[in-house]
Structures are given as structure tokens and as C-alpha cells.
N, C-alpha and C. Protein backbone atom coordinates (compact mmCIF):
# COMPACT_ATOMS: atom_id res chain seq x y z
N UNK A 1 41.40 23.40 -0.37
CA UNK A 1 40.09 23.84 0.07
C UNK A 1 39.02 23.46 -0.97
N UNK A 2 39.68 23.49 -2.75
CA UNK A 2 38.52 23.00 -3.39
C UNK A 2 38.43 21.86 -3.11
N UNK A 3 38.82 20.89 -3.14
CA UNK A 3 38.67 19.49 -2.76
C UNK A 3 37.89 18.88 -1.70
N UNK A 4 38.05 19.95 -0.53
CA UNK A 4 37.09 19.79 0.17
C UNK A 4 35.42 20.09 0.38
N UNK A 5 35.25 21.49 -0.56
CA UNK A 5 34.34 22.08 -0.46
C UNK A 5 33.32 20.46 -1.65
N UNK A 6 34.14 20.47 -2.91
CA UNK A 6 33.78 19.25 -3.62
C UNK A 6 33.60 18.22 -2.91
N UNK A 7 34.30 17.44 -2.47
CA UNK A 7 33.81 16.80 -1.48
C UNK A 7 32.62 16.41 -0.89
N UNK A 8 32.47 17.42 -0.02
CA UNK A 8 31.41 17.77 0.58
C UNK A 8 30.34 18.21 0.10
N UNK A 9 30.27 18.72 -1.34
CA UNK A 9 28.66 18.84 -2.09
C UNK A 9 28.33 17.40 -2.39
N UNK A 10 29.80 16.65 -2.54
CA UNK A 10 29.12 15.04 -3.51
C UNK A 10 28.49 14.31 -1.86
N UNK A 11 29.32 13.90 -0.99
CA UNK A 11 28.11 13.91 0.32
C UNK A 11 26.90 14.29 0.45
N UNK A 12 26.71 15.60 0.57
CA UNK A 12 25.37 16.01 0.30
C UNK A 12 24.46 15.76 -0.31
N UNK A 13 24.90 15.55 -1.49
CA UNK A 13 23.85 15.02 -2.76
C UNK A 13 23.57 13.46 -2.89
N UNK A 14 24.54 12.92 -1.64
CA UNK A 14 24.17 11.49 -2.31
C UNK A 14 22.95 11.13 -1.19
N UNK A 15 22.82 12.03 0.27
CA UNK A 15 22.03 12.34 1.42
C UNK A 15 20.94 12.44 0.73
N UNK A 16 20.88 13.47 -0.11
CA UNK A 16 19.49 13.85 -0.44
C UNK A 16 18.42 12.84 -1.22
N UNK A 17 19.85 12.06 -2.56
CA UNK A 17 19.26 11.08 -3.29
C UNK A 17 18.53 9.96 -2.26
N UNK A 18 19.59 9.91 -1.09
CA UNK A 18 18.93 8.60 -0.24
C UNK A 18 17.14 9.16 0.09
N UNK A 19 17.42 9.97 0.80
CA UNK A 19 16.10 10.50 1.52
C UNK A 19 14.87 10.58 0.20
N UNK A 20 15.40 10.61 -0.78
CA UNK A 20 14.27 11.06 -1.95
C UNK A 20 13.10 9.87 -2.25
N UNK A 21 13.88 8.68 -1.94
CA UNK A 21 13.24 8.00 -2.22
C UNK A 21 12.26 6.66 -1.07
N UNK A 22 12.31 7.74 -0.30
CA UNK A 22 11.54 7.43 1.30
C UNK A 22 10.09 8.33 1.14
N UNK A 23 8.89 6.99 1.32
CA UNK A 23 7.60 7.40 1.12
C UNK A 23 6.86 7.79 2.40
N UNK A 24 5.75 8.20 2.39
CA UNK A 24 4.80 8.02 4.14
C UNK A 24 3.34 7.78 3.64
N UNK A 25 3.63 6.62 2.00
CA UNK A 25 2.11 6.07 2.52
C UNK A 25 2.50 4.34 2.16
N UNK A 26 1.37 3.93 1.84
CA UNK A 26 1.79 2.26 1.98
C UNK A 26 0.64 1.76 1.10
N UNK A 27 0.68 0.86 0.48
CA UNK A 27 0.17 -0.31 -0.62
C UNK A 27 -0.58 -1.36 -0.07
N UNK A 28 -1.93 -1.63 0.16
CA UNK A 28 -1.98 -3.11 0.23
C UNK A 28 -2.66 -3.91 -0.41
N UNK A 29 -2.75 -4.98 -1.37
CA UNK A 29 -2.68 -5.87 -2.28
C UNK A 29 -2.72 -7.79 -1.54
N UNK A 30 -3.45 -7.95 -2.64
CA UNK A 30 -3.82 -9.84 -2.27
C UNK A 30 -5.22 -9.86 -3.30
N UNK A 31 -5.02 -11.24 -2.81
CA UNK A 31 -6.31 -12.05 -3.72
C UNK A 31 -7.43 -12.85 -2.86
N UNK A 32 -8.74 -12.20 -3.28
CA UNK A 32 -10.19 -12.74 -2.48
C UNK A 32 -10.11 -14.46 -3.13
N UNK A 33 -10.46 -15.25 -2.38
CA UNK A 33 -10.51 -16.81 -2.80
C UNK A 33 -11.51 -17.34 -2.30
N UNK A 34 -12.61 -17.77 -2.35
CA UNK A 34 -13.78 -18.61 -1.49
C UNK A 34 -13.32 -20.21 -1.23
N UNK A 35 -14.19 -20.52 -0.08
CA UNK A 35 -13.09 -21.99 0.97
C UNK A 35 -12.44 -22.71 0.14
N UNK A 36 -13.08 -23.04 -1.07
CA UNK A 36 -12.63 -24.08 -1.91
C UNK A 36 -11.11 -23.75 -2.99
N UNK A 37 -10.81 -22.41 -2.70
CA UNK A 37 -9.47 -22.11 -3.38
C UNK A 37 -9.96 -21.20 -4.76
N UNK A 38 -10.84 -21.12 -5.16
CA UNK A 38 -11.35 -20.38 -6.38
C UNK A 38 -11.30 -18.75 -6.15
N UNK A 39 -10.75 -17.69 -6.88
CA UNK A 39 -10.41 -16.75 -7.15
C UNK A 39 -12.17 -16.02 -6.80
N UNK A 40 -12.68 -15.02 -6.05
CA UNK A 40 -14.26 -14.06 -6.11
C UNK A 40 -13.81 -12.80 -7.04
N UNK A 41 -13.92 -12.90 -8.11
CA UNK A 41 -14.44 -11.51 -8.46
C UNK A 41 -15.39 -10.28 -8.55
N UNK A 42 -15.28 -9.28 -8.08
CA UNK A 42 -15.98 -7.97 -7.74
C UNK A 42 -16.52 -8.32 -6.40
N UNK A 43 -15.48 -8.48 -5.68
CA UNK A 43 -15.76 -8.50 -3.93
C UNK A 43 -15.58 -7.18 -3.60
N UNK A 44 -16.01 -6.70 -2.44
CA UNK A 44 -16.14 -5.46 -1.95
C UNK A 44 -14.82 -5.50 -1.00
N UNK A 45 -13.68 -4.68 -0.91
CA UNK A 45 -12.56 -4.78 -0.36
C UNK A 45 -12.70 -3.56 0.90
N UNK A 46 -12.68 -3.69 1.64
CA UNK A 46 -12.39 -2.22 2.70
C UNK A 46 -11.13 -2.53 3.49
N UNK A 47 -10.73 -1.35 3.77
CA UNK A 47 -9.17 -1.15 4.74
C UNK A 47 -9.42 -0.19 5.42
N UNK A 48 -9.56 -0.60 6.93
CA UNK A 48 -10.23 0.35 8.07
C UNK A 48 -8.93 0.59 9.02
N UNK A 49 -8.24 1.96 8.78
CA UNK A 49 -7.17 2.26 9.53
C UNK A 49 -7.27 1.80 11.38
N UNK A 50 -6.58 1.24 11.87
CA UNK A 50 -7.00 1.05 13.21
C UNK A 50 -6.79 2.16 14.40
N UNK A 51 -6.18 3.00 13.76
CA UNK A 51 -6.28 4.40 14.86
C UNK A 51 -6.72 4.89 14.77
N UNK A 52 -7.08 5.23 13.48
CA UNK A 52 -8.04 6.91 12.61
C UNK A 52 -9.65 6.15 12.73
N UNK A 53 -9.86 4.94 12.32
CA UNK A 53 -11.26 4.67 11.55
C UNK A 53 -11.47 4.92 10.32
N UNK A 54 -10.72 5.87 9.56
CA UNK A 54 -10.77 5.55 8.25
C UNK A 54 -10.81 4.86 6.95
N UNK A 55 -11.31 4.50 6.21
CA UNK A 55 -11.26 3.51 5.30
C UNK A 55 -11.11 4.01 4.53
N UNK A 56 -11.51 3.43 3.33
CA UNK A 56 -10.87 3.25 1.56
C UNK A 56 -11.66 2.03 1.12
N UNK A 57 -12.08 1.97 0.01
CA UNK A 57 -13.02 0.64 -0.83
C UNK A 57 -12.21 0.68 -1.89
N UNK A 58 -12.06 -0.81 -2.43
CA UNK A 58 -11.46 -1.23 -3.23
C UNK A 58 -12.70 -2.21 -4.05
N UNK A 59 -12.60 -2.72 -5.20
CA UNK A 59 -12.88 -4.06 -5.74
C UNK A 59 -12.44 -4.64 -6.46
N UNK A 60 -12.82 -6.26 -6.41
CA UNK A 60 -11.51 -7.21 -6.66
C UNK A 60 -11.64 -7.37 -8.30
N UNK A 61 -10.70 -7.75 -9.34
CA UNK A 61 -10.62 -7.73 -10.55
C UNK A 61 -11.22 -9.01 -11.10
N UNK A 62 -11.13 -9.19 -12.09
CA UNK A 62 -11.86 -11.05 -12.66
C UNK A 62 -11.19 -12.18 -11.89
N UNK A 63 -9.97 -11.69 -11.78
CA UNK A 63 -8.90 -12.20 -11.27
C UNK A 63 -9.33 -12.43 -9.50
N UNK A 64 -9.81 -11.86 -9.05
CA UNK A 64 -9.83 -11.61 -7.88
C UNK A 64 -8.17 -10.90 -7.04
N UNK A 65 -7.90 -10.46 -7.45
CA UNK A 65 -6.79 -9.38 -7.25
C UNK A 65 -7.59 -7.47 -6.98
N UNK A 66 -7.00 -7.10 -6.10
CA UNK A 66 -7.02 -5.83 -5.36
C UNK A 66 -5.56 -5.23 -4.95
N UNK A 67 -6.16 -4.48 -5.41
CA UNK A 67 -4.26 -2.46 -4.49
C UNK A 67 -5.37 -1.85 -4.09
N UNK A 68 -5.02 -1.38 -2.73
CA UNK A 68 -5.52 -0.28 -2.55
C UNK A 68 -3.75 0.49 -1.96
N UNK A 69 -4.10 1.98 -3.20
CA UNK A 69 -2.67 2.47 -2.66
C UNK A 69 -2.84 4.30 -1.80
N UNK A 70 -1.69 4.74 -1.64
CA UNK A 70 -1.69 5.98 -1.01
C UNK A 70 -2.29 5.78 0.35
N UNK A 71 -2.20 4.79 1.37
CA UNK A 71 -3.06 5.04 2.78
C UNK A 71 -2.15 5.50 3.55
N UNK A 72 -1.99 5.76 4.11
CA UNK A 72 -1.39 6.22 5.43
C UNK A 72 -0.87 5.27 6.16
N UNK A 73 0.40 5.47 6.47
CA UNK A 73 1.21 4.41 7.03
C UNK A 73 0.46 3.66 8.07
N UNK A 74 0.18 2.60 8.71
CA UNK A 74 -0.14 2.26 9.93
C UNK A 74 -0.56 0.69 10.10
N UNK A 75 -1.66 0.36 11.12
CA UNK A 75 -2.13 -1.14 11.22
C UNK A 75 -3.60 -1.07 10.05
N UNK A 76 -3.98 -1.91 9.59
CA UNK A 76 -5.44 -2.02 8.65
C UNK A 76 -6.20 -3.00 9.14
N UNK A 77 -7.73 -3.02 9.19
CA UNK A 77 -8.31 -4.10 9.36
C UNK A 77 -8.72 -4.46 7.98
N UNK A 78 -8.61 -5.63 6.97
CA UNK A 78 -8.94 -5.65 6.24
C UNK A 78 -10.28 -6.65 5.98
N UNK A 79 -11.54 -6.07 5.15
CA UNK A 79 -12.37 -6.60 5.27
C UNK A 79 -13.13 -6.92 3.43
N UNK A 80 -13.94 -8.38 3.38
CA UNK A 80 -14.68 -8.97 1.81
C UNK A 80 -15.35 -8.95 2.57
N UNK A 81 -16.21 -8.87 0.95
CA UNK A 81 -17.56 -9.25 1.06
C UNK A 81 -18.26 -9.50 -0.54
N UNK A 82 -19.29 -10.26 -0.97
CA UNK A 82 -19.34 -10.81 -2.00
C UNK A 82 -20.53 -10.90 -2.21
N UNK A 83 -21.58 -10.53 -2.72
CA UNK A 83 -23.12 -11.44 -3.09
C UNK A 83 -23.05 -12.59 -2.88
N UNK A 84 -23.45 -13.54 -1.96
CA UNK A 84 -23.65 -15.14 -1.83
C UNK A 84 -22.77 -15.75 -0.90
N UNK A 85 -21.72 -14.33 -0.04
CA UNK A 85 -20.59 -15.04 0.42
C UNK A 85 -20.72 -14.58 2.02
N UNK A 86 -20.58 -14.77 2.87
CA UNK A 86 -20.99 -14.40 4.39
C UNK A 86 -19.61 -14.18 4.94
């Protein structure tokens, strides 16, 4: 019976480890580039949830690199914008 009861806690615990590391938000990340392939830095980044309408603003690094993290699982419209850039 101990063997089983043991057993059956190490099951359990390996359930829980799985589930622990299951999130419910999502990351999204990339790089602003203008036509010619060149990196925009301090572009205006938005991520407009497509069910909610919600957004989030981001801006892009020297690099032209952006995260926007913690959103809510779902579809995004993602939208730049730049001084000089249409």
C-alpha cells in the first residue's frame, strides 16, 4: 500500500510541475525597417487586440527592435509609425 500511495504522490507532482509552466499571456517582438532594409528607430509600435480593441504602445530601440509583453492571448493588429514615414 506504501508503494502505491508513493507512487501516486510522484504522479501528482510531476502533473502539477507540467501545468506550472503553462502561461495565458503572449509576447510580441520584431524589427521596424523602412523600404530600403534600414533598421527606424523610436517608431511608435501599437498592438490592437482584434476582439477586445485594446491596445498597448511600444517603441522601437536604436536598433529598431520592440517586445511588447503580458497581452492577452489572441489575434493583434499590429501597427508603425515614424516622423517622415507614412
Amino acid at each position: 500500500m506504501r508503494t502505491y500511495i508513493a507512487g501516486l504522490l510522484g504522479c501528482l507532482s510531476l502533473v502539477t510541475l507540467a501545468a506550472y509552466g503553462q502561461t495565458s499571456t503572449a509576447t510580441i517582438s520584431g524589427v521596424v525597417r523602412d523600404p530600403s532594409g534600414g533598421v527606424v528607430p523610436g517608431a511608435a509600435i501599437t498592438a490592437k487586440h482584434d476582439s477586445t480593441g485594446q491596445s498597448r504602445e511600444a517603441q522601437t530601440s536604436a536598433a529598431g527592435n520592440y517586445t511588447i509583453t503580458n497581452l492577452p492571448i489572441g489575434s493583434y493588429t499590429i501597427s508603425a509609425g515614424a516622423t517622415g514615414f507614412k
